[in-house]
N, C-alpha and C. Protein backbone atom coordinates (compact mmCIF):
# COMPACT_ATOMS: atom_id res chain seq x y z
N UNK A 1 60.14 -92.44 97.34
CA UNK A 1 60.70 -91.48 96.40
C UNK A 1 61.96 -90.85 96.96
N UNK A 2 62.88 -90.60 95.79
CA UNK A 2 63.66 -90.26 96.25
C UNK A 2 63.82 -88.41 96.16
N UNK A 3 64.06 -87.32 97.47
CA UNK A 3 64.04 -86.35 97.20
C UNK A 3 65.16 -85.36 97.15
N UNK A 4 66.50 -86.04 96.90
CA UNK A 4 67.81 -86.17 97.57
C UNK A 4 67.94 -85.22 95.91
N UNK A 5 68.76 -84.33 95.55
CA UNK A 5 69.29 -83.68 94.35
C UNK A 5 70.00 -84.43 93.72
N UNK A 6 70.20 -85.18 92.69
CA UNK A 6 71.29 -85.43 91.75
C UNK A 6 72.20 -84.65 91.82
N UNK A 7 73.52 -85.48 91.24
CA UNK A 7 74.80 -84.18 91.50
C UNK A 7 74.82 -83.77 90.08
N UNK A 8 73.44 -84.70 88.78
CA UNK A 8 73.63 -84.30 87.45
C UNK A 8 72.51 -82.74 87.49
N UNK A 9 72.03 -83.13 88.28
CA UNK A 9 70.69 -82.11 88.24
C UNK A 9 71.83 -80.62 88.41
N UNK A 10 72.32 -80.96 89.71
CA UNK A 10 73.27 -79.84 90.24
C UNK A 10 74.17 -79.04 88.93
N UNK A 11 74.91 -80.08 88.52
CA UNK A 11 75.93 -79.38 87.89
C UNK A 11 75.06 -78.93 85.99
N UNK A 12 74.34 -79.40 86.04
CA UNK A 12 73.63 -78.92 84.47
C UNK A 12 73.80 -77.32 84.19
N UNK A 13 73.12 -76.12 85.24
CA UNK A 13 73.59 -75.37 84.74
C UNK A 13 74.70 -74.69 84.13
N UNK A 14 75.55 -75.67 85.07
CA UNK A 14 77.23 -74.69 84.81
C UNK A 14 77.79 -75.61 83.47
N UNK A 15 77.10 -76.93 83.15
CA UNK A 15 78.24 -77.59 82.12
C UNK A 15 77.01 -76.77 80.90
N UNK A 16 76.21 -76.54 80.60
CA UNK A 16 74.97 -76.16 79.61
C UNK A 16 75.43 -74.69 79.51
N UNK A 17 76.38 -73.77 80.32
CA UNK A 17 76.02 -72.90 80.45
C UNK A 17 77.60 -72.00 79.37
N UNK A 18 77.35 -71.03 78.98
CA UNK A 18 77.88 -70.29 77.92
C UNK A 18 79.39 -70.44 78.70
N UNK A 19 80.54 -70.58 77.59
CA UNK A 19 81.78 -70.54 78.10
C UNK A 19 82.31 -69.20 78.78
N UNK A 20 81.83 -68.15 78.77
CA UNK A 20 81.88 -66.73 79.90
C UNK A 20 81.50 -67.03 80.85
N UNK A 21 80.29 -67.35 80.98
CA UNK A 21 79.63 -67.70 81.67
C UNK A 21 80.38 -68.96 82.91
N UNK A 22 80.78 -69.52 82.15
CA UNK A 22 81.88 -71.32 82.87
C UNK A 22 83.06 -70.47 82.91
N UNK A 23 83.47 -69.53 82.65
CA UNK A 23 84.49 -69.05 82.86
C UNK A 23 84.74 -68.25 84.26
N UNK A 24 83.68 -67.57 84.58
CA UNK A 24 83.54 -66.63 85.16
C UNK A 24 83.16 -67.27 86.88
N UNK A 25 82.42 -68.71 86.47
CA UNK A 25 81.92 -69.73 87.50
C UNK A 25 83.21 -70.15 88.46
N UNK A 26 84.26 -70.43 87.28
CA UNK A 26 85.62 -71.66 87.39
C UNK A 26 86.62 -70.83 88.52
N UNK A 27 86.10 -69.18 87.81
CA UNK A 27 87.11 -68.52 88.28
C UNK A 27 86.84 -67.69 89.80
N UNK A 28 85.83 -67.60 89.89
CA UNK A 28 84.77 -67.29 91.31
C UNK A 28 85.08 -68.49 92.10
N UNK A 29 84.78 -69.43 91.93
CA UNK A 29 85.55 -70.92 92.44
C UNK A 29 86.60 -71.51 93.18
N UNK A 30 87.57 -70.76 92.35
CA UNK A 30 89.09 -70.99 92.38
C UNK A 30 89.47 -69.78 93.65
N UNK A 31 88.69 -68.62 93.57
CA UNK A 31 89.19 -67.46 94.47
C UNK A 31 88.41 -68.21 95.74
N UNK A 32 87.21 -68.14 95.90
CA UNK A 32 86.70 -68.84 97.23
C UNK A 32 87.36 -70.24 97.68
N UNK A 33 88.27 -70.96 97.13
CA UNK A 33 88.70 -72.14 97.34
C UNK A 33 89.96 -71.31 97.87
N UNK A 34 90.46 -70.66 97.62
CA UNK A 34 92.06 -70.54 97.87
C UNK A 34 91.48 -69.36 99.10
N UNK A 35 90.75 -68.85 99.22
CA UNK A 35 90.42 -67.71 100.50
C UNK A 35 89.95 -68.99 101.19
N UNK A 36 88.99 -69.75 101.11
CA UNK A 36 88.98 -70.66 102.54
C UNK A 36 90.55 -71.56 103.29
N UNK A 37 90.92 -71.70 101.97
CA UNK A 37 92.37 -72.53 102.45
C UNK A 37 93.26 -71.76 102.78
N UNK A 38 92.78 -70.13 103.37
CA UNK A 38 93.74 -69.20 103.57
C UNK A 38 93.21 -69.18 104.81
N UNK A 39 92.14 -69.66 104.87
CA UNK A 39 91.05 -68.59 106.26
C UNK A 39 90.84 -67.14 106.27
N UNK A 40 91.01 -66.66 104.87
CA UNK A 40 90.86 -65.12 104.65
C UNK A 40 89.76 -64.59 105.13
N UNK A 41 89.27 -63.56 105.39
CA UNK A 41 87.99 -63.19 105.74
C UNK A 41 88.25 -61.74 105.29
N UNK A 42 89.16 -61.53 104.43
CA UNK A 42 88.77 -60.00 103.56
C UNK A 42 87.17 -60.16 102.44
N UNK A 43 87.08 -59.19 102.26
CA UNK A 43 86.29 -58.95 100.81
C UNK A 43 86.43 -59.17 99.60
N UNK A 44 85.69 -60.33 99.00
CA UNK A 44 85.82 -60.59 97.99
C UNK A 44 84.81 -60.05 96.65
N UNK A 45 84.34 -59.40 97.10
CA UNK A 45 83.55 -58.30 96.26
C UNK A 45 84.45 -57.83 95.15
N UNK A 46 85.45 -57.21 95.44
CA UNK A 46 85.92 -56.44 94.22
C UNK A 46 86.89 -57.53 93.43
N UNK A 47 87.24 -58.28 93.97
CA UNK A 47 87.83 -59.91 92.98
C UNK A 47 86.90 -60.51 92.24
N UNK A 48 85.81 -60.49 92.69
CA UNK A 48 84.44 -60.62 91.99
C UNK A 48 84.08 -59.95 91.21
N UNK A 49 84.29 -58.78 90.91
CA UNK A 49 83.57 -57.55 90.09
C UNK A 49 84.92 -57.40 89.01
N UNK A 50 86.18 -57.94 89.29
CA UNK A 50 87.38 -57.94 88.38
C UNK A 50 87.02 -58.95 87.57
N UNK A 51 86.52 -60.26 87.62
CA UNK A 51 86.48 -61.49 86.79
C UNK A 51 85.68 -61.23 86.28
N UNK A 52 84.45 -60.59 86.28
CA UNK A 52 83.44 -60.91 85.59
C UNK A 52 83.72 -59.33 84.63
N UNK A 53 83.97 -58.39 84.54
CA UNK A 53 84.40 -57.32 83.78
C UNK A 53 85.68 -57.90 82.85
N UNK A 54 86.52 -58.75 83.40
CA UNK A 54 87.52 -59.50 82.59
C UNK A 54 86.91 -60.37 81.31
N UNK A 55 85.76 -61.05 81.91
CA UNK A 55 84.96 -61.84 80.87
C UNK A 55 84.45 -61.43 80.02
N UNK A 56 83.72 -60.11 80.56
CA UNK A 56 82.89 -59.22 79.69
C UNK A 56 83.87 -58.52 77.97
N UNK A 57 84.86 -58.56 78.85
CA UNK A 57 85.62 -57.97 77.75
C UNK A 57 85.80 -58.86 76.21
């Protein structure tokens, strides 16, 4: 048997999941991708708490 995750299993929630919702994913994403390719090590808490109040709106 195989006990290895699918990468369909993986990604189901986020493609199934409400466009705020994929919005809010894409954009959480995009900030942790560009802080690792920075080597940032500030806080991303309040960049976090901006996108998702952005969505909300």
């Amino acid at each position: 048997m195989n006990n290895q995750p699918n990468i369909d299993d993986v990604q189901e929630p986020i493609i199934t999941a409400p466009p705020e919702v994929r919005q809010i994913i894409e954009q959480v994403w995009q900030l942790e991708k560009s802080r690792l390719d920075k080597k940032s090590n500030s806080h991303i808490n309040d960049d976090i708490l901006r996108i998702v109040k952005d969505a909300v709106r």
